[in-house]
C-alpha atoms as a PDB file:
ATOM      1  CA  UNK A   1     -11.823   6.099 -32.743  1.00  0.00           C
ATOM      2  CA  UNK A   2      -9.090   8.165 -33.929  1.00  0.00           C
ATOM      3  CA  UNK A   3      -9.573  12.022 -34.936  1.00  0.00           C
ATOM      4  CA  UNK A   4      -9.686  13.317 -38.246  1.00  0.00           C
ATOM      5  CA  UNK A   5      -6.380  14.735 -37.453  1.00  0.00           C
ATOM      6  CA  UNK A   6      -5.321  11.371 -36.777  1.00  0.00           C
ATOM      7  CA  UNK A   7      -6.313   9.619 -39.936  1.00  0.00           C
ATOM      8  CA  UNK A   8      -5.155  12.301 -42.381  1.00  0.00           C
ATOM      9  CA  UNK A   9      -1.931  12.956 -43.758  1.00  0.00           C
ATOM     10  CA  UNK A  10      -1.183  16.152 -45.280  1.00  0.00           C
ATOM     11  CA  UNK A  11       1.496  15.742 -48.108  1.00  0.00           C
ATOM     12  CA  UNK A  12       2.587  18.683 -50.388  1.00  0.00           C
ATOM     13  CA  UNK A  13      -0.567  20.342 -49.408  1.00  0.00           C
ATOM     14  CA  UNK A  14      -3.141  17.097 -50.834  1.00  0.00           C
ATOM     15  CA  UNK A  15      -4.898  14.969 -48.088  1.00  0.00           C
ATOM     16  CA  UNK A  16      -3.838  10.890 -47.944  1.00  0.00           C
ATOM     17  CA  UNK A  17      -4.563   8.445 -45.467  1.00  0.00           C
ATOM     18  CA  UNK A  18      -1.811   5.387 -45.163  1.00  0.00           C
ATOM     19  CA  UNK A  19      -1.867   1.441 -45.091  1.00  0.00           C
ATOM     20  CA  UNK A  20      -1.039   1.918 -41.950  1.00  0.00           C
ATOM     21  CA  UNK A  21      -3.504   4.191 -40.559  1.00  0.00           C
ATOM     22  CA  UNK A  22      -6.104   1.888 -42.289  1.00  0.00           C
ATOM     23  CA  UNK A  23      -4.508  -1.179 -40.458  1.00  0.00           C
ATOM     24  CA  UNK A  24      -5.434   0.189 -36.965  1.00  0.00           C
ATOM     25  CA  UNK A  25      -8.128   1.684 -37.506  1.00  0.00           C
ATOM     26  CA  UNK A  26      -9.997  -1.353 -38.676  1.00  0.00           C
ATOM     27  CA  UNK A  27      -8.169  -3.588 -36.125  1.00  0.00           C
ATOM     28  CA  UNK A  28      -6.382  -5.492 -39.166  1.00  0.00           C
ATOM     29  CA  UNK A  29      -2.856  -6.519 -39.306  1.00  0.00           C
ATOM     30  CA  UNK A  30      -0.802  -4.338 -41.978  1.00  0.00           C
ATOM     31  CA  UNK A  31       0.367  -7.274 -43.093  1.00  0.00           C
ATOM     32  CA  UNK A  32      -3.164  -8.281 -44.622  1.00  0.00           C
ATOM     33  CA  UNK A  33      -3.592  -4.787 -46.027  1.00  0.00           C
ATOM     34  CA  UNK A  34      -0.166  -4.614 -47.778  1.00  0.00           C
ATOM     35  CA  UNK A  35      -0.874  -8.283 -49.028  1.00  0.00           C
ATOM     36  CA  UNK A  36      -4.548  -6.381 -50.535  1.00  0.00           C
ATOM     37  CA  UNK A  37      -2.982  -3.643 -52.060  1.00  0.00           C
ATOM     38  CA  UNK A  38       0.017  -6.022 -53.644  1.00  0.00           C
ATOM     39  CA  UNK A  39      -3.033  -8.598 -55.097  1.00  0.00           C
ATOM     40  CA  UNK A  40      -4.954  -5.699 -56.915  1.00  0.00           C
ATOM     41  CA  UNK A  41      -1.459  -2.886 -57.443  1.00  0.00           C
ATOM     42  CA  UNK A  42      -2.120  -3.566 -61.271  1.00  0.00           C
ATOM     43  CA  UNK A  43      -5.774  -1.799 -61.269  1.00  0.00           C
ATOM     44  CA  UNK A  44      -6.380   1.367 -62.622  1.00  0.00           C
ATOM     45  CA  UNK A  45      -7.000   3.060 -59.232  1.00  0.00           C
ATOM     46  CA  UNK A  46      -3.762   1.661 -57.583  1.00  0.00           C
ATOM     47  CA  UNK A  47      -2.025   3.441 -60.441  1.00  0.00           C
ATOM     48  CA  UNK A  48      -2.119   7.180 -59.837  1.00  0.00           C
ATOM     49  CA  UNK A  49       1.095   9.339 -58.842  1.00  0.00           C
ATOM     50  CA  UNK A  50      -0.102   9.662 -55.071  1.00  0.00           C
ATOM     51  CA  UNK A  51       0.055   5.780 -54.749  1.00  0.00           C
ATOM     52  CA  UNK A  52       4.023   5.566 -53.170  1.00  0.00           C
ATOM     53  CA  UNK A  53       5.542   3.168 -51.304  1.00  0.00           C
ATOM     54  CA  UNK A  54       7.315   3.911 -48.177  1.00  0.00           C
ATOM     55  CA  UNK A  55      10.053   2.716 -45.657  1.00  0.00           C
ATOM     56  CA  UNK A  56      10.126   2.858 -41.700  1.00  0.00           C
ATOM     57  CA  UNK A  57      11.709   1.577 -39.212  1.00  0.00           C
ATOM     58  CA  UNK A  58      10.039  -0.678 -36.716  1.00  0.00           C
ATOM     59  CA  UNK A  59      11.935  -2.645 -34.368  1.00  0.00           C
ATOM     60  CA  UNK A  60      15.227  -2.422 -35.974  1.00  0.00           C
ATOM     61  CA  UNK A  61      13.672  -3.390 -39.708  1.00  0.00           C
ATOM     62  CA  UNK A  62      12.247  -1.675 -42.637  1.00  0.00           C
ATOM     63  CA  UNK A  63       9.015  -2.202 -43.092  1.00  0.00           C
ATOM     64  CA  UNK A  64       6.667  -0.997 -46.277  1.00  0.00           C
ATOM     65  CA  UNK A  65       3.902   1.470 -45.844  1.00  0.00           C
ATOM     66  CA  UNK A  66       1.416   3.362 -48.623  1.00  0.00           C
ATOM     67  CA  UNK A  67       0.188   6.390 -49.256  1.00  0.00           C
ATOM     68  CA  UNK A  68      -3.529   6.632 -50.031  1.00  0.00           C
ATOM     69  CA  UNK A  69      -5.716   8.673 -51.914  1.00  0.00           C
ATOM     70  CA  UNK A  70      -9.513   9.103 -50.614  1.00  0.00           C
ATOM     71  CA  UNK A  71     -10.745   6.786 -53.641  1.00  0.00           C
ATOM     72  CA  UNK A  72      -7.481   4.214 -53.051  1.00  0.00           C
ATOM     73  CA  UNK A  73      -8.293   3.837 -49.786  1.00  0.00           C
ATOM     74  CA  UNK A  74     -12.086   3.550 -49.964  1.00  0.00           C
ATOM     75  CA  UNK A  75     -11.194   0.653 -52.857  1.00  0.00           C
ATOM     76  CA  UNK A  76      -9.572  -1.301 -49.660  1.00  0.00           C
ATOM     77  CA  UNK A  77     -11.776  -1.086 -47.467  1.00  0.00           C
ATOM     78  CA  UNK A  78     -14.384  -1.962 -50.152  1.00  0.00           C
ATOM     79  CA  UNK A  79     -12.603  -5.426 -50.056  1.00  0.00           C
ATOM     80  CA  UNK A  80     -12.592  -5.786 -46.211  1.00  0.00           C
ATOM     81  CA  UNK A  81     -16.008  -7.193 -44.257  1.00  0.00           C
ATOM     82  CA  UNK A  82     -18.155  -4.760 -43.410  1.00  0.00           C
ATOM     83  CA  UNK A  83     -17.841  -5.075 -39.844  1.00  0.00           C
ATOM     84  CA  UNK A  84     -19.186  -2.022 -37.173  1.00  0.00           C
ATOM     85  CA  UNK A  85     -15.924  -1.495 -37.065  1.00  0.00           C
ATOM     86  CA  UNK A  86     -15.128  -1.301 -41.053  1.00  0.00           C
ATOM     87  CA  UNK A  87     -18.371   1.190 -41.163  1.00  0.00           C
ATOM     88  CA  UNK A  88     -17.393   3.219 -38.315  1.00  0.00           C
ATOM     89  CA  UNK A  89     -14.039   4.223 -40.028  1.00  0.00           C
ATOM     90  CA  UNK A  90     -14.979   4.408 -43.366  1.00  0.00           C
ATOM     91  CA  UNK A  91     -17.741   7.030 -42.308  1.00  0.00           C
ATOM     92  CA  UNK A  92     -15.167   8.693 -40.694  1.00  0.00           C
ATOM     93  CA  UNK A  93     -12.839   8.954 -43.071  1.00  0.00           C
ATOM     94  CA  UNK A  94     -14.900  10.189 -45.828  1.00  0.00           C
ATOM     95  CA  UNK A  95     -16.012  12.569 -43.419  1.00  0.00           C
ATOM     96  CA  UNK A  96     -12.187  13.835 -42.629  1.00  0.00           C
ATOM     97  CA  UNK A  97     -11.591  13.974 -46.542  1.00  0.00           C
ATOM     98  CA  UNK A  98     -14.705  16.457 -47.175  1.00  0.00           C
ATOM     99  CA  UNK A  99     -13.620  18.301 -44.334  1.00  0.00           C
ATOM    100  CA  UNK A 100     -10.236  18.744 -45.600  1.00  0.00           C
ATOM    101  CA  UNK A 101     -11.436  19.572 -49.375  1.00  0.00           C
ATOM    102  CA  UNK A 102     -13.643  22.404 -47.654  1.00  0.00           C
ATOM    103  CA  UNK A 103     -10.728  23.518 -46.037  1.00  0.00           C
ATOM    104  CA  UNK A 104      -8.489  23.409 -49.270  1.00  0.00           C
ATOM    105  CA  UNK A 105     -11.124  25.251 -51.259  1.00  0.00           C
ATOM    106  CA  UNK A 106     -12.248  27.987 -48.600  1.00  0.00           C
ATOM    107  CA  UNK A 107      -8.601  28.513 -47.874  1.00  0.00           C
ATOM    108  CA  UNK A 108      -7.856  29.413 -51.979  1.00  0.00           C
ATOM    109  CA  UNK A 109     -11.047  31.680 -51.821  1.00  0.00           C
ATOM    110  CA  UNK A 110      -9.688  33.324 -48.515  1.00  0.00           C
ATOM    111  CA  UNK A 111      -6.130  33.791 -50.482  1.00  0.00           C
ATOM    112  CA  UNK A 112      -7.869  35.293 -53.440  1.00  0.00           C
ATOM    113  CA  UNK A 113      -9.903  37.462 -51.166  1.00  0.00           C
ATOM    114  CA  UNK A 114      -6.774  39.028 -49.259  1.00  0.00           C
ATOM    115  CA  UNK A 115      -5.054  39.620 -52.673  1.00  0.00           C
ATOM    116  CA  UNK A 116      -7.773  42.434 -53.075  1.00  0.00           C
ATOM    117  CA  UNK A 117      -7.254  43.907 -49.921  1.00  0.00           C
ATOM    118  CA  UNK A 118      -4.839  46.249 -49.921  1.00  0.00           C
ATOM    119  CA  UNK A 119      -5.340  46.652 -45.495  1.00  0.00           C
ATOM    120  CA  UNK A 120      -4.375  42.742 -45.928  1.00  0.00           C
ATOM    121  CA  UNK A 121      -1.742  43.182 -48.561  1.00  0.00           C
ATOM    122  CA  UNK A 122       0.032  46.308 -46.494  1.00  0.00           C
ATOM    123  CA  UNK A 123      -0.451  43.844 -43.154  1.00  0.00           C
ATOM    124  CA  UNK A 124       1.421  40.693 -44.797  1.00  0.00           C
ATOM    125  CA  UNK A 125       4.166  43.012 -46.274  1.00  0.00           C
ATOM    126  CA  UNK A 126       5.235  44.020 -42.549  1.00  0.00           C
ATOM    127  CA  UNK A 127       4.980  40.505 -41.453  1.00  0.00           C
ATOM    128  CA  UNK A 128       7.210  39.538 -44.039  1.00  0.00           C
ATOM    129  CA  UNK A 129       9.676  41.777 -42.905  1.00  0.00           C
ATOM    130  CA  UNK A 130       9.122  40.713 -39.060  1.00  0.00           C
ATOM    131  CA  UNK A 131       9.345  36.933 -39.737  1.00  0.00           C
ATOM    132  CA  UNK A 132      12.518  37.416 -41.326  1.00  0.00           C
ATOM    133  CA  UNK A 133      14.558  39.332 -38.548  1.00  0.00           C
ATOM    134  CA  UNK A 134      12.473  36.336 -36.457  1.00  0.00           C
ATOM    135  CA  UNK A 135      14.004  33.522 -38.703  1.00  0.00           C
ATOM    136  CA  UNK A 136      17.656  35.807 -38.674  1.00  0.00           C
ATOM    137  CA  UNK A 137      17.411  35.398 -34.987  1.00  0.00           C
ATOM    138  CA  UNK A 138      16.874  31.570 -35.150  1.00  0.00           C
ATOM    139  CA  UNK A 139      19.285  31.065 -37.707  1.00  0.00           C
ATOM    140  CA  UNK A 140      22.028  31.969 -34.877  1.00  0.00           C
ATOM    141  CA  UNK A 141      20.283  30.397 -32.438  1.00  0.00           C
ATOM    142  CA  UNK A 142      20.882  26.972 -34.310  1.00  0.00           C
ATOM    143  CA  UNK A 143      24.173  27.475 -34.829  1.00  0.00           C
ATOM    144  CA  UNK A 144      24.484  28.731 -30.332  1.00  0.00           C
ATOM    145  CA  UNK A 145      22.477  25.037 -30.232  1.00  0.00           C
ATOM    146  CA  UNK A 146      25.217  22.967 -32.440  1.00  0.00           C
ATOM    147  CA  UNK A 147      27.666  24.598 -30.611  1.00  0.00           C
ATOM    148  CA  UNK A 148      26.089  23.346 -27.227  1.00  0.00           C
ATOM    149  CA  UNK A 149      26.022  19.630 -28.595  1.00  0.00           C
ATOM    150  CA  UNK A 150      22.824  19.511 -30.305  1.00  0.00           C
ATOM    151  CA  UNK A 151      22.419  17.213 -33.493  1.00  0.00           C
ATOM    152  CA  UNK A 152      18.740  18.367 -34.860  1.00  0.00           C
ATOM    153  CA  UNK A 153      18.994  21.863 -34.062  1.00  0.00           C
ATOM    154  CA  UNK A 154      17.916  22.503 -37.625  1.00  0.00           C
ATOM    155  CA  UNK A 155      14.867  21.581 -37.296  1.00  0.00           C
ATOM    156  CA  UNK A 156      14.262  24.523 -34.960  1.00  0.00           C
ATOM    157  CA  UNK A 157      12.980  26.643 -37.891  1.00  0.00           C
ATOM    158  CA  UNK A 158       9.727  23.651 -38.027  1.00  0.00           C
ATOM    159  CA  UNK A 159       9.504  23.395 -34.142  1.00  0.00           C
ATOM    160  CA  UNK A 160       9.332  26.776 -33.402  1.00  0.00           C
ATOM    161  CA  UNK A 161       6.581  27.752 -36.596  1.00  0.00           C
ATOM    162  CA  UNK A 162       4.799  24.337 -34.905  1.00  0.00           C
ATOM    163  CA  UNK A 163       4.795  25.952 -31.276  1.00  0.00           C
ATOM    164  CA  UNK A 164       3.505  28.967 -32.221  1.00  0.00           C
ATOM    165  CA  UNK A 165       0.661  27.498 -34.525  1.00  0.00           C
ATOM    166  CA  UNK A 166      -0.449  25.557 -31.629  1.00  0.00           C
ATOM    167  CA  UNK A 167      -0.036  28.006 -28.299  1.00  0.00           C
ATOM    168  CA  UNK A 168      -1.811  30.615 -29.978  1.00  0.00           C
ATOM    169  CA  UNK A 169      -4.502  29.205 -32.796  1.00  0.00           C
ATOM    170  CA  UNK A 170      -4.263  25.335 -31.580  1.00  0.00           C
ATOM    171  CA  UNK A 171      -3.395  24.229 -34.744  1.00  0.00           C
ATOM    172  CA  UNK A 172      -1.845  20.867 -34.231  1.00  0.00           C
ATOM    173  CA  UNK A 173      -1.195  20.214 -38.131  1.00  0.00           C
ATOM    174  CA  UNK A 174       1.101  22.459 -40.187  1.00  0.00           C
ATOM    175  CA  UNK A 175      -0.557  24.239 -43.427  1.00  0.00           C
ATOM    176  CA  UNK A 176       1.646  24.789 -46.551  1.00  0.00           C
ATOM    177  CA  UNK A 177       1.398  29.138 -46.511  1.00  0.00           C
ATOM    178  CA  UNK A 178      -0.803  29.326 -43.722  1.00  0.00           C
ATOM    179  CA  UNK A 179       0.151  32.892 -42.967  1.00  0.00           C
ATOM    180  CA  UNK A 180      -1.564  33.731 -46.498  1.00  0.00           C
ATOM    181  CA  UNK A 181      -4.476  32.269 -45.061  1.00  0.00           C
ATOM    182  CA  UNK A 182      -4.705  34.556 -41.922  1.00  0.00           C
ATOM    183  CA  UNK A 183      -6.381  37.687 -41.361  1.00  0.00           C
ATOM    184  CA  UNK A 184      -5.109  41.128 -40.659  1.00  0.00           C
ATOM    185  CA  UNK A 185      -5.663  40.170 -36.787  1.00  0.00           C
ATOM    186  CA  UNK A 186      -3.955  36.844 -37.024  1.00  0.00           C
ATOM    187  CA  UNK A 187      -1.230  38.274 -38.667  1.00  0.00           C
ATOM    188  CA  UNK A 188      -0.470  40.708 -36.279  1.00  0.00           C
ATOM    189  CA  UNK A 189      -0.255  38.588 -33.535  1.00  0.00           C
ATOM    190  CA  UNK A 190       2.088  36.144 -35.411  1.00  0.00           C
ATOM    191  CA  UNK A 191       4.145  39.232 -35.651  1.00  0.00           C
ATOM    192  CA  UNK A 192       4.104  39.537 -32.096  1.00  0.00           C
ATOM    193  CA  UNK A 193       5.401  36.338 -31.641  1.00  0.00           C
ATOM    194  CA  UNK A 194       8.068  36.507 -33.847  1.00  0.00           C
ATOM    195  CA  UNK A 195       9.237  39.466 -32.149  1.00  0.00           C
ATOM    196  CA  UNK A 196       8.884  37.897 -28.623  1.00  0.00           C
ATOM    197  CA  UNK A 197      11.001  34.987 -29.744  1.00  0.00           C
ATOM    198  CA  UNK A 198      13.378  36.858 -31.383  1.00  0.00           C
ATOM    199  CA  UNK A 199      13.818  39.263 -28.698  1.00  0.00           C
ATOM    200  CA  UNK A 200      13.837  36.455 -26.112  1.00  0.00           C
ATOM    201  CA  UNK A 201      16.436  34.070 -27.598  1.00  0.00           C
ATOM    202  CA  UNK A 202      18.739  37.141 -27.631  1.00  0.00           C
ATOM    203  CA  UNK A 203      18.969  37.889 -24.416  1.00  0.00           C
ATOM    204  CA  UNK A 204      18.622  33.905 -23.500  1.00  0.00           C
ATOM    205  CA  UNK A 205      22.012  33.754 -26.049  1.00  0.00           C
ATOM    206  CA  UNK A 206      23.523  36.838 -24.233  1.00  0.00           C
ATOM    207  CA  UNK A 207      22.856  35.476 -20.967  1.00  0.00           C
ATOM    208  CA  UNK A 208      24.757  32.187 -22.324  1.00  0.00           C
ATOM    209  CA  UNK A 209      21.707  29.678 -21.217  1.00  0.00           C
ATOM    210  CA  UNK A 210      21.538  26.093 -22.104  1.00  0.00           C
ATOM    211  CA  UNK A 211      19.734  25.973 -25.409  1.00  0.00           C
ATOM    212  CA  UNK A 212      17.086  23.994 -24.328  1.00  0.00           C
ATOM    213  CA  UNK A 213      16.175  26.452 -21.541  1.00  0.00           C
ATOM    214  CA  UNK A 214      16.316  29.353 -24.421  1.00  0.00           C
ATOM    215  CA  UNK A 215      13.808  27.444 -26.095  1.00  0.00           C
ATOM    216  CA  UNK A 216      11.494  26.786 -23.140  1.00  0.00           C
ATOM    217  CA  UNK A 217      11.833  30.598 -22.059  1.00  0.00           C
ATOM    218  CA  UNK A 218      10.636  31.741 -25.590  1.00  0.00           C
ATOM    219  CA  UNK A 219       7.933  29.537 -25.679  1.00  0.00           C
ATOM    220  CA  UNK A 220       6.745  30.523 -22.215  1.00  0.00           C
ATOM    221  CA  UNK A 221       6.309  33.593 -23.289  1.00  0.00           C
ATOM    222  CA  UNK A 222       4.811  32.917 -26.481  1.00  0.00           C
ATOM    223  CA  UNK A 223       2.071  31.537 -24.301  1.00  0.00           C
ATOM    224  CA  UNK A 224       2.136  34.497 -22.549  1.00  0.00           C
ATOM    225  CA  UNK A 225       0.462  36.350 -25.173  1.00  0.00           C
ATOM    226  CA  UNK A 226      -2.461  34.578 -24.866  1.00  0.00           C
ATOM    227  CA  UNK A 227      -3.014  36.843 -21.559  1.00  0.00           C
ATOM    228  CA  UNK A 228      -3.810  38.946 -23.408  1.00  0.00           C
ATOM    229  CA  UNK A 229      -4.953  37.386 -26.755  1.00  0.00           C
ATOM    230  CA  UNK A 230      -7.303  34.877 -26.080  1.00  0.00           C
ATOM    231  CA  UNK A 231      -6.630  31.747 -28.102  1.00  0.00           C
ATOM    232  CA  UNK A 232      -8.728  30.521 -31.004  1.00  0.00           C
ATOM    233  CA  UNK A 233      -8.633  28.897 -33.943  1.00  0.00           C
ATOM    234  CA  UNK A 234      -7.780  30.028 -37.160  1.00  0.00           C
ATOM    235  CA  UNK A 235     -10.818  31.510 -38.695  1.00  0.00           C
ATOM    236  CA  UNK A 236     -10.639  29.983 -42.089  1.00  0.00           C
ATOM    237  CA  UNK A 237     -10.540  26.222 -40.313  1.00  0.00           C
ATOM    238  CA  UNK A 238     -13.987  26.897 -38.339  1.00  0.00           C
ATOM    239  CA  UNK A 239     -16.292  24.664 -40.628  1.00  0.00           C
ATOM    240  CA  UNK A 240     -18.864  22.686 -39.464  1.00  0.00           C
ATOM    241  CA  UNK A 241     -18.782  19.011 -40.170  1.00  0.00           C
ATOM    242  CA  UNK A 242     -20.660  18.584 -43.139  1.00  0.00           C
ATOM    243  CA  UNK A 243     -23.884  17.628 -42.184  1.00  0.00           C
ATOM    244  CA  UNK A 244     -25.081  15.552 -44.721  1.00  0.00           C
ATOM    245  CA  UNK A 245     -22.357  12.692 -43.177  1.00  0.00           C
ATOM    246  CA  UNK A 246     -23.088  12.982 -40.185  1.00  0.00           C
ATOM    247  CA  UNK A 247     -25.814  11.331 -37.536  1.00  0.00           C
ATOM    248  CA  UNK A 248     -27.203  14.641 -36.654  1.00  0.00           C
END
């Protein structure tokens, strides 16, 4: 069974599944699910904005997926047979969805709560200023990388927010303003980081190191903060799984 992680997608900050999540999940070819959603694409609830087609590429051909919406998706798998298999999904994914609306609306009350604290407010200001000699630093590290050969060396700026998310608060998924949604203690040890990767992919750049190795280096000692900061999840994202879904 895949995790709630797994049959989420977070897009502009709303929670979808896809066709093709749904597809293995339930053990059914995509084909049959895309030949579903074609047959019924003129009812009401296959008509909303969040209902988009999508192109990939699998094995050398474009191939359609969907984006779904909790009640789009549950109006598939209403027309599937209930199988264990069928039940066992759709229990867990209404269960990820709730999860992910507790998250969305605990998150807004945590941002409102920090705009009244002016400890918070004074806290985010500095990081602010931190994160941006951070992203000045990474800014010429992509161009050191581009110079070294490297063709997605923009997309440092994502890998780099992604590696610190995880080594320190094991967040696998990324959160649209997620720093907003920190504490005063979270904050400060984001700042940290930023300062430990800035600092470290100067020297790394001064030293004239493969860029790859400048990389590794920074986030080696990223992870060594965690010596001395155990890690732990973001506090806004510790919720229980709501209880009324569940077998316990």
């Amino acid at each position: 069974m895949k995790t709630r992680n797994e049959i989420i997608v977070l897009k502009d900050n709303v929670a979808l599944t896809t066709s093709l999540i749904l597809s293995e999940s339930i053990g059914v070819e995509h084909r049959a699910i895309l030949i579903l959603i074609r047959k019924y694409k003129d009812r009401e609830i296959l008509k909303s904005s969040a209902f988009e087609m999508r192109k990939l590429k699998t094995k050398g051909r474009d191939a359609e997926y969907y984006y779904l919406t909790e009640s789009q998706s549950m109006f598939i798998l209403t027309l599937m047979n209930n199988s264990e298999k069928v039940l066992d999904f759709k229990e867990s994914l209404i269960n990820a969805f709730v999860h992910y609306r507790q998250v969305a609306l605990k998150g807004y009350n945590k941002i409102q709560n920090n705009i009244d604290n002016q400890q918070w407010i004074e806290e985010r200001t500095k990081s602010k200023v931190i994160r941006k000699e951070c992203t000045d630093v990474i800014k010429v590290f992509i161009e050191y990388a581009k110079e070294q050969g490297s063709e997605s060396a923009d997309k440092y700026y994502m890998v780099i927010s992604k590696m610190q998310l995880k080594c320190l608060f094991l967040l696998e998924q990324r959160y649209p303003s997620v720093r907003d949604l920190m504490n005063a203690r979270e904050l400060n040890l984001m700042e940290l980081a930023d300062d430990v990767i800035a600092k470290s992919f100067t020297k790394s750049m001064l030293e004239k190191l493969p860029y790859k190795e400048c990389f590794q280096i920074a986030k080696e000692r990223v992870i060594g903060l965690t010596d001395y900061f155990p890690v732990s999840p973001l506090a806004f994202l510790l919720l229980p799984q709501p209880k009324e879904l569940t077998n316990e």
